[in-house]
C-alpha atoms as a PDB file:
ATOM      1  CA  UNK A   1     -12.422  27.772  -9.729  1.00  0.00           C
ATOM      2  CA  UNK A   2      -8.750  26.436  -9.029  1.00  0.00           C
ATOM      3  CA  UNK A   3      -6.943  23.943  -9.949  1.00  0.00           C
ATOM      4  CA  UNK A   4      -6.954  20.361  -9.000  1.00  0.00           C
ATOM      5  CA  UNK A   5      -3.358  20.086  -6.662  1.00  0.00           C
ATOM      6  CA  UNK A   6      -0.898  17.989  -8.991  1.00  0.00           C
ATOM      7  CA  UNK A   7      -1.082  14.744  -8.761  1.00  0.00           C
ATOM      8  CA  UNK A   8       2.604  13.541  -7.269  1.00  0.00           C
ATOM      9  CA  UNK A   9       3.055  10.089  -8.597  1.00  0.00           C
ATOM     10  CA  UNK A  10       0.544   7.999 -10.543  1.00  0.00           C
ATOM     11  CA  UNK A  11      -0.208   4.208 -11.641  1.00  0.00           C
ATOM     12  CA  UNK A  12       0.288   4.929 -14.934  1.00  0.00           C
ATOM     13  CA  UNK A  13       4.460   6.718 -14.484  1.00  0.00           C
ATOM     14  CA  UNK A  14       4.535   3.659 -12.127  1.00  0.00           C
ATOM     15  CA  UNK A  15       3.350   1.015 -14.996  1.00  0.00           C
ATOM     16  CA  UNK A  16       5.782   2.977 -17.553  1.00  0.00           C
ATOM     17  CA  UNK A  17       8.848   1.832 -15.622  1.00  0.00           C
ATOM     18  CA  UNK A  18       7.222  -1.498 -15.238  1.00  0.00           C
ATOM     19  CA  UNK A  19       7.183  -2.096 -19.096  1.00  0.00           C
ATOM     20  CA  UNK A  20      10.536  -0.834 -19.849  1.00  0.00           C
ATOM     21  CA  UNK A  21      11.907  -2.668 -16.818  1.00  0.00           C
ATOM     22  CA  UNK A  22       9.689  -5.559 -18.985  1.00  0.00           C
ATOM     23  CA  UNK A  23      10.904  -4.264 -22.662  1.00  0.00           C
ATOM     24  CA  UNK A  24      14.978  -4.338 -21.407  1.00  0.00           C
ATOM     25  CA  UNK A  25      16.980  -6.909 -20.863  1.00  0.00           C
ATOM     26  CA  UNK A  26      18.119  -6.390 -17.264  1.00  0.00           C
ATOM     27  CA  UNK A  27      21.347  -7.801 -15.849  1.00  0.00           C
ATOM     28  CA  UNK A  28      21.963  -5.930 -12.170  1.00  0.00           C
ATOM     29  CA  UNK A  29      25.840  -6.077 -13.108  1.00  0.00           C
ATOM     30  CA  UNK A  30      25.548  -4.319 -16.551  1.00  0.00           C
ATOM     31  CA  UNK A  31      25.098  -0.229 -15.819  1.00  0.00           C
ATOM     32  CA  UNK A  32      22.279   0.529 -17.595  1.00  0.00           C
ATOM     33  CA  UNK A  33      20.198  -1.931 -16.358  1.00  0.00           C
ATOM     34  CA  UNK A  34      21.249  -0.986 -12.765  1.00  0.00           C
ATOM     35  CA  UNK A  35      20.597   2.998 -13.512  1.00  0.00           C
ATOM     36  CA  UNK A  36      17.597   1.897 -14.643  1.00  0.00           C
ATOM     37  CA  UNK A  37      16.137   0.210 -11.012  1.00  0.00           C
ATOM     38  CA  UNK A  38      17.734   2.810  -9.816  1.00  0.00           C
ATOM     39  CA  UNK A  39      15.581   5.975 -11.686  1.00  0.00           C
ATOM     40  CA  UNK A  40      12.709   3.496 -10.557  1.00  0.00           C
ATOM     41  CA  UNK A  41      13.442   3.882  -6.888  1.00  0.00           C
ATOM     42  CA  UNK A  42      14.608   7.715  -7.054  1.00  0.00           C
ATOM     43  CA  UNK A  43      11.411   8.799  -9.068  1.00  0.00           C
ATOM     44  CA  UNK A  44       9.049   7.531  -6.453  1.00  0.00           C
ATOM     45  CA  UNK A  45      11.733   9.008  -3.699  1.00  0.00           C
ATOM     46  CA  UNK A  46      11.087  12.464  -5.343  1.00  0.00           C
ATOM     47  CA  UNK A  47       7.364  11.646  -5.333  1.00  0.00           C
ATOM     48  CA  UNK A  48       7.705  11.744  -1.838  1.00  0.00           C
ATOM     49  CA  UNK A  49      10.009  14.129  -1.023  1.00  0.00           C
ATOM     50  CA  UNK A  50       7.666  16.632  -2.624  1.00  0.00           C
ATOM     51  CA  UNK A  51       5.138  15.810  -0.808  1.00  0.00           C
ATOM     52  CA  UNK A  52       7.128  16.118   2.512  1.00  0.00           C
ATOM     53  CA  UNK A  53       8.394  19.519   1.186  1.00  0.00           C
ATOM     54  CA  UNK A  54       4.674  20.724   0.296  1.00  0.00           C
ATOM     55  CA  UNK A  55       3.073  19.584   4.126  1.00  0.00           C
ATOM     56  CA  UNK A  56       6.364  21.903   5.652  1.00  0.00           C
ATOM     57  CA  UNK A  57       5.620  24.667   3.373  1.00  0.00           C
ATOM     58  CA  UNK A  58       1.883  24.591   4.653  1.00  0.00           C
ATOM     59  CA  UNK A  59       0.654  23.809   0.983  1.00  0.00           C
ATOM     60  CA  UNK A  60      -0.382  20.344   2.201  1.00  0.00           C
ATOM     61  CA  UNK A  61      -2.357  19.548   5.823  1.00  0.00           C
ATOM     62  CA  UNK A  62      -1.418  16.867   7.617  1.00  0.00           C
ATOM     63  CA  UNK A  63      -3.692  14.247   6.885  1.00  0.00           C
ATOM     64  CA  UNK A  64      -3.567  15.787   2.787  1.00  0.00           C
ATOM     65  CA  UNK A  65      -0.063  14.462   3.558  1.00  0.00           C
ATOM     66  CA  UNK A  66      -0.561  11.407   4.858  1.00  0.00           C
ATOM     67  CA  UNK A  67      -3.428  10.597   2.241  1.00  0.00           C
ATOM     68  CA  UNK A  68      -1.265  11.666  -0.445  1.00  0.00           C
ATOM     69  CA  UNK A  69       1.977   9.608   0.506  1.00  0.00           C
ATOM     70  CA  UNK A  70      -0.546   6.209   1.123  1.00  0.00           C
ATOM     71  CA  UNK A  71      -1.370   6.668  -2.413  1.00  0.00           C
ATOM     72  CA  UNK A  72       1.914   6.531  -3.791  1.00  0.00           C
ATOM     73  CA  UNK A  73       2.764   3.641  -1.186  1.00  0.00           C
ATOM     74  CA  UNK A  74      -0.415   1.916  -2.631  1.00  0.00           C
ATOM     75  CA  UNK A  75       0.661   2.465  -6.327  1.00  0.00           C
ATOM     76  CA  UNK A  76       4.721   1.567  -5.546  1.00  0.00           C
ATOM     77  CA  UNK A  77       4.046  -1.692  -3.356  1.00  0.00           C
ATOM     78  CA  UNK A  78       1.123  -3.346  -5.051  1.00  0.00           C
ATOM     79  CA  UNK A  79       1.737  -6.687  -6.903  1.00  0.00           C
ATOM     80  CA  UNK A  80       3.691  -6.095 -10.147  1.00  0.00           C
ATOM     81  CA  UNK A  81       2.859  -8.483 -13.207  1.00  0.00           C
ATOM     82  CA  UNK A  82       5.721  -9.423 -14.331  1.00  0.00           C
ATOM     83  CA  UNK A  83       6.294 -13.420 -16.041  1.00  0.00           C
ATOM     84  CA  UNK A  84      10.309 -12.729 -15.541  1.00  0.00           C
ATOM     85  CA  UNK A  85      10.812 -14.470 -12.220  1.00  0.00           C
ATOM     86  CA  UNK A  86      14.754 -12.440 -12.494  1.00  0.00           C
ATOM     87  CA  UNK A  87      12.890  -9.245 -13.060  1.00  0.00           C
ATOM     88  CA  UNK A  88      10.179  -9.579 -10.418  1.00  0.00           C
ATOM     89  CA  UNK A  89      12.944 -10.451  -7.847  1.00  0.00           C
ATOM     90  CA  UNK A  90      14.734  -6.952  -9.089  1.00  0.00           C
ATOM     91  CA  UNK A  91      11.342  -4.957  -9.021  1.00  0.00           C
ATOM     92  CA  UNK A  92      10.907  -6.570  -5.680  1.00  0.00           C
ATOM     93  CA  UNK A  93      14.237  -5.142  -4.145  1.00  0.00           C
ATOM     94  CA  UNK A  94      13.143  -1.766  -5.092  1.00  0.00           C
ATOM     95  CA  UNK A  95       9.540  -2.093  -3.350  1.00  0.00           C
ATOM     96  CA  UNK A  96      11.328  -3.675  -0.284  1.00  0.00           C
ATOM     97  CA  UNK A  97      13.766  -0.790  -0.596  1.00  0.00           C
ATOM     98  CA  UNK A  98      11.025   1.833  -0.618  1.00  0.00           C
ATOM     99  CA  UNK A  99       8.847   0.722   1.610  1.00  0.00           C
ATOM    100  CA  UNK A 100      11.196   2.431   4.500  1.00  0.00           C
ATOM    101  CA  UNK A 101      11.012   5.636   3.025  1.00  0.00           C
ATOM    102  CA  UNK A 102       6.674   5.643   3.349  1.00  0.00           C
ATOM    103  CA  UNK A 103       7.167   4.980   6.700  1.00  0.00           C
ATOM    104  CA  UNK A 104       9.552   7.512   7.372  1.00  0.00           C
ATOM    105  CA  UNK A 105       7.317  10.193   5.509  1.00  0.00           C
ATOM    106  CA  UNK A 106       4.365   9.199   7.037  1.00  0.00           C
ATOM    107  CA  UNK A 107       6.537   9.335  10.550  1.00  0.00           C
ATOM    108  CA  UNK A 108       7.951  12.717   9.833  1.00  0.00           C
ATOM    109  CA  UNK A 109       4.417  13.837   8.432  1.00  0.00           C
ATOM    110  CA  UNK A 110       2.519  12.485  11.598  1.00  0.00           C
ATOM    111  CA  UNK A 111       5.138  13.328  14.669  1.00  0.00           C
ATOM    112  CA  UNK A 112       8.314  15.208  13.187  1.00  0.00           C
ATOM    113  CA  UNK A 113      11.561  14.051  13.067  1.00  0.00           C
ATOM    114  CA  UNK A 114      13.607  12.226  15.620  1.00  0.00           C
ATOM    115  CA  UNK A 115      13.784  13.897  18.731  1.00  0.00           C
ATOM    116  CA  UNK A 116      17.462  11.823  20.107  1.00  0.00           C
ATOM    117  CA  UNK A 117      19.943   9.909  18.244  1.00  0.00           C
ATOM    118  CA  UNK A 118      21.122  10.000  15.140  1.00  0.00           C
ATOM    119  CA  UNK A 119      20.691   8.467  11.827  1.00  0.00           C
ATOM    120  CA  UNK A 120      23.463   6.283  12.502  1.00  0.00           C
ATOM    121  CA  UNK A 121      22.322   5.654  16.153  1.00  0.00           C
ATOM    122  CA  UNK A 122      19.022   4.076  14.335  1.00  0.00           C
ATOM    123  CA  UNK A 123      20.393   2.496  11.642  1.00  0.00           C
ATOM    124  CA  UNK A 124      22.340   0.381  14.178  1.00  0.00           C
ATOM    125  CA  UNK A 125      19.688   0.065  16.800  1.00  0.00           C
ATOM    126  CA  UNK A 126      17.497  -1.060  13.464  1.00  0.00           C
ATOM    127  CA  UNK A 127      20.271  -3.923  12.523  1.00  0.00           C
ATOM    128  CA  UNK A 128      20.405  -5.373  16.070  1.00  0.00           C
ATOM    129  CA  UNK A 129      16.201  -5.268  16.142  1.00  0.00           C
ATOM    130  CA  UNK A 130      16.994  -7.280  12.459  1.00  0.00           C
ATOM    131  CA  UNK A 131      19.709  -9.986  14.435  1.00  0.00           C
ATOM    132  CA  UNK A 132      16.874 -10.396  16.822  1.00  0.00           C
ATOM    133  CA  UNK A 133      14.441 -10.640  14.117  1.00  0.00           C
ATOM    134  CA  UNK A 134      12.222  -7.844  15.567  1.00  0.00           C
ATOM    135  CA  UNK A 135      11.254  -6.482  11.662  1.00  0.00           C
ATOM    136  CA  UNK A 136       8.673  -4.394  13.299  1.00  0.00           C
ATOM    137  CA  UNK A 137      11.290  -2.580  15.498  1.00  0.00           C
ATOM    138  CA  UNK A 138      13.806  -2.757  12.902  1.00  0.00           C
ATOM    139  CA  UNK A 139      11.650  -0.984  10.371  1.00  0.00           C
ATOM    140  CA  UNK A 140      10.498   1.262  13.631  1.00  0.00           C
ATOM    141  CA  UNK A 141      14.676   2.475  13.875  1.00  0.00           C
ATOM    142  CA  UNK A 142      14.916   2.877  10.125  1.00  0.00           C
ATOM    143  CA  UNK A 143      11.595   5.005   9.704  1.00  0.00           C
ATOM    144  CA  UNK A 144      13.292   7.292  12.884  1.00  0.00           C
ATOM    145  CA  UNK A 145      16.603   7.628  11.002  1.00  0.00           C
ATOM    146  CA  UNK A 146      14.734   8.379   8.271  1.00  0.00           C
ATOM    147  CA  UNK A 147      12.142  11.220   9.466  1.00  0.00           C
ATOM    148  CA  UNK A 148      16.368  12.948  10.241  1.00  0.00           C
ATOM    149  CA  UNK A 149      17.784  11.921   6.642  1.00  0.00           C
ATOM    150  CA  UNK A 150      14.043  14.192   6.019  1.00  0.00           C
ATOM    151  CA  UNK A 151      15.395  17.074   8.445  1.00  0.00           C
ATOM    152  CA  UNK A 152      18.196  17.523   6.811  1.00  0.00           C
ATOM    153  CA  UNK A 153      20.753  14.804   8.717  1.00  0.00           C
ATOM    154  CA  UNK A 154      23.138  13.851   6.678  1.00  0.00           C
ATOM    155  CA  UNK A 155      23.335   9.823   6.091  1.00  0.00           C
ATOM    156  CA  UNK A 156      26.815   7.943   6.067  1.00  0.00           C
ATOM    157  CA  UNK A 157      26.178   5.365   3.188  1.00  0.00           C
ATOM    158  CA  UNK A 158      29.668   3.622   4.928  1.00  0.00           C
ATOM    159  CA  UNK A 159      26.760   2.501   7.416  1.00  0.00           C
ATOM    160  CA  UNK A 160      25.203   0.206   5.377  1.00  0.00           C
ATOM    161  CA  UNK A 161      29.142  -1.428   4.222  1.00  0.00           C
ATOM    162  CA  UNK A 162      29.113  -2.748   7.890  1.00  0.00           C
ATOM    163  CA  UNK A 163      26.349  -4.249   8.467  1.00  0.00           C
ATOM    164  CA  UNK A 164      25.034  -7.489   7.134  1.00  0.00           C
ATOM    165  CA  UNK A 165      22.844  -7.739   3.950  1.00  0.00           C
ATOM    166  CA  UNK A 166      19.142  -7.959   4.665  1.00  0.00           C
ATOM    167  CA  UNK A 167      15.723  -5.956   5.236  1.00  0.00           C
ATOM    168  CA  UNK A 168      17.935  -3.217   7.105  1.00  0.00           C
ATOM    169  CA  UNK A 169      20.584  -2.323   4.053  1.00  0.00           C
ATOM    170  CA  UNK A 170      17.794  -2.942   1.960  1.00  0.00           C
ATOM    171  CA  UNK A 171      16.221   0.397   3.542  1.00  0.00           C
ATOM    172  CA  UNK A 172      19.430   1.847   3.350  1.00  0.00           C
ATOM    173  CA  UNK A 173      19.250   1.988   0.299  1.00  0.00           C
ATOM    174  CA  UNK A 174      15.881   3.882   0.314  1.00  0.00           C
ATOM    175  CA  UNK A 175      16.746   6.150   2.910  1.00  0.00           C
ATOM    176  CA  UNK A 176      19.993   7.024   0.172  1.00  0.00           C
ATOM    177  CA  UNK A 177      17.148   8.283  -2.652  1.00  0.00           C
ATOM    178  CA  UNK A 178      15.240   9.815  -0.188  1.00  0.00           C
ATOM    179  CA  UNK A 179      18.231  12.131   0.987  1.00  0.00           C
ATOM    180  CA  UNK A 180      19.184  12.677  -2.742  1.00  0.00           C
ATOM    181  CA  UNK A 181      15.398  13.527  -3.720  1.00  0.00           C
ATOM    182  CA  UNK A 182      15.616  15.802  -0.290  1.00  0.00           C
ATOM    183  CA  UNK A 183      18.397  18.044  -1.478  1.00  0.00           C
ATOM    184  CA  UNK A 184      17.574  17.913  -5.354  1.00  0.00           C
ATOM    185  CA  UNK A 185      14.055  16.794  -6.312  1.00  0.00           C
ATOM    186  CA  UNK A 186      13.914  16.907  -9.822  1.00  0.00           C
ATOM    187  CA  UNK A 187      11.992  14.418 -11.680  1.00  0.00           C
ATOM    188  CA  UNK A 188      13.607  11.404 -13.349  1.00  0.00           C
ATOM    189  CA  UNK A 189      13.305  11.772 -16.641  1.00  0.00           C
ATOM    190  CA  UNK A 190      11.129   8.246 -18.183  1.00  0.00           C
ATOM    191  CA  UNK A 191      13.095   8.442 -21.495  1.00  0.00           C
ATOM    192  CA  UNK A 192      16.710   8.709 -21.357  1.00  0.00           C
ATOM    193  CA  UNK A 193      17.203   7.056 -24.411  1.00  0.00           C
END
């Protein structure tokens, strides 16, 4: 009898980085507090990243894949109870922030990366979707430049310093843990106390 396959990223590590996020007091310009949303959005980044990394080294089917990367979506984006209106608005920028890097898993998981264009190419062709406010398309361009950040493509983070703050940077920002959990995919340690 084998093993159950590990289980990449659960409600419970999810809910421990609620309650500290609940336990600290968080001020986005202080450091810590920023390192802190930060581990938050690179853990589940990592969650994925493994995932991608076990589907291309056959140890996950496709639809394993998919399954498994839904139920790390479902965990990451669900409602968060927190009373801290200044907290939940933080919390929310991660889950916004993520939400980017699902789709681009699931993309690279269901069709393979990008097959024209680069990251860059996408990134813009997501911020003028954004202008237009085509958030379908936008996300559509950012989930492409993603499934190459996921090849191996390197992203320019001097991207996301020209173009205007919303949804797209926002994913940016994803797409940046993604490529760090892509090329070093080490858990985030919980306690760094």
């Amino acid at each position: 009898m084998s093993n159950p396959p590990t289980e990449y990223y659960s409600a419970e590590r999810w809910q421990n980085w609620i309650d500290r996020i609940k336990d600290e007091e968080i001020d986005p310009e202080d450091e810590d507090s920023a390192r802190l949303l930060l581990n938050l959005q690179d853990d589940t980044a990592i969650a994925i990243a493994k995932i991608v990394a076990d589907y291309d080294d056959g140890e996950l089917e496709q639809e394993e894949a998919l399954a498994e990367i839904e139920d790390v979506r479902e965990v990451v984006l669900s409602e968060v109870d927190i009373e801290d209106e200044e907290k939940l608005i933080l919390v929310d920028g991660v889950q916004t922030s993520l939400v980017c890097v699902f789709f681009a898993a699931e993309e690279y998981v269901a069709n393979g990366p990008a097959e024209e264009g680069t990251v860059a190419d996408y990134l813009g062709a997501a911020a003028n979707a954004e202008a237009e406010e085509d958030l379908d398309a936008a996300l559509g361009y950012a989930a492409q430049a993603g499934t190459l950040v996921i090849d191996d493509e390197e992203l320019d983070m001097s991207v996301a310093e020209e173009l205007e703050y919303g949804l797209v940077t926002e994913w940016i920002n994803g797409l940046d843990s993604l490529q760090s959990a892509m090329s070093d995919p080490e858990v985030v340690e919980e306690d760094e106390d």
